[in-house]
Protein backbone atom coordinates (compact mmCIF):
# COMPACT_ATOMS: atom_id res chain seq x y z
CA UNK A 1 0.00 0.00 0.00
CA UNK A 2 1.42 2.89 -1.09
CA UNK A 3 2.47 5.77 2.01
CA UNK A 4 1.94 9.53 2.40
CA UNK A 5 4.76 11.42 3.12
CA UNK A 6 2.74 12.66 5.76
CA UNK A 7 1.96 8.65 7.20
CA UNK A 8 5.69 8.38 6.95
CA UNK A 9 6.73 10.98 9.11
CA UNK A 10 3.77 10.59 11.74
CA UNK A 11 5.61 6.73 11.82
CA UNK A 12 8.72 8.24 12.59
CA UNK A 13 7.43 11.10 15.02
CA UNK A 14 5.75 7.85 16.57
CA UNK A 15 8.35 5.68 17.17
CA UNK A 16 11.08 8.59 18.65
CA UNK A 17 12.62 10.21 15.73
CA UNK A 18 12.94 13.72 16.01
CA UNK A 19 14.04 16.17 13.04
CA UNK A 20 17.06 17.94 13.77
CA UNK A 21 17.35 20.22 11.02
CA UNK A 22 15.66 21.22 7.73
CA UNK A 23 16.62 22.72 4.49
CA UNK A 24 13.62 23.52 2.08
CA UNK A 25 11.46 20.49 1.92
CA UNK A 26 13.80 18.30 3.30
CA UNK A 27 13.66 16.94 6.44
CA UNK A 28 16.79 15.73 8.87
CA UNK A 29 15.33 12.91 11.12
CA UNK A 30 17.64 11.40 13.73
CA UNK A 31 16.68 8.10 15.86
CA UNK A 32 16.23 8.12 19.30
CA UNK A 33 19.75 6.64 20.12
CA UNK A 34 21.07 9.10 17.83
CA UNK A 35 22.95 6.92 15.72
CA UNK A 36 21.36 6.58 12.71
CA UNK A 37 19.52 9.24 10.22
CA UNK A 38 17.36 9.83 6.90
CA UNK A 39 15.67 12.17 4.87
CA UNK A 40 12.21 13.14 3.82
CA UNK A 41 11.42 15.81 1.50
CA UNK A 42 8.07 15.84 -0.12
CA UNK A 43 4.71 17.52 1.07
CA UNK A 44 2.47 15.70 2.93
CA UNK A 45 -0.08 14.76 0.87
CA UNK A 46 1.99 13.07 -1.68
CA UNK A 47 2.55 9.82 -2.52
CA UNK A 48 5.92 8.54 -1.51
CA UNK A 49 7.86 6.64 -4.33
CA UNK A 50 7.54 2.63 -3.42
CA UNK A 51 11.59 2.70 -3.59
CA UNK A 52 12.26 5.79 -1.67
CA UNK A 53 9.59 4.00 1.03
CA UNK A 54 11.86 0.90 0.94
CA UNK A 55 15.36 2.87 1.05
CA UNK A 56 13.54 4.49 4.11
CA UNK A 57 12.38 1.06 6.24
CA UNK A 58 15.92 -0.60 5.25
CA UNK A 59 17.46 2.84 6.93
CA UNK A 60 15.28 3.13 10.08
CA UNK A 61 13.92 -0.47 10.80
CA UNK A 62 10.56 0.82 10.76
CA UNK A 63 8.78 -2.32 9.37
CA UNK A 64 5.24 -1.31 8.98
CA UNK A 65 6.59 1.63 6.37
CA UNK A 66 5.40 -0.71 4.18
């Protein structure tokens, strides 16, 4: 099922991740233990690329980002 940008980063909001910094649309997210990061840039309401949604789960373990 296809994700939001919006669903992905109420997930991450939801499970501790905090943005730390933002440039323009994108968005720095850093994990609760601090040691890993991504980036989100899109608006809310779109549709997040079914790659980009994988590259995402693989990078913050977040397995119902899918």
């Amino acid at each position: 099922m296809p994700k939001t940008y919006g669903q992905v980063r109420r997930a991450l909001r939801d499970a501790g991740w905090r943005v730390v910094r933002q440039k323009g649309s994108h968005q720095f997210w850093v994990s609760p233990d601090g040691k890993r990061a991504v980036s989100v840039a899109g608006k809310d309401s779109d549709t997040m690329a079914a790659g980009t949604l994988a590259s995402t789960r693989r990078r913050t373990g977040l397995e119902d980002l899918r």
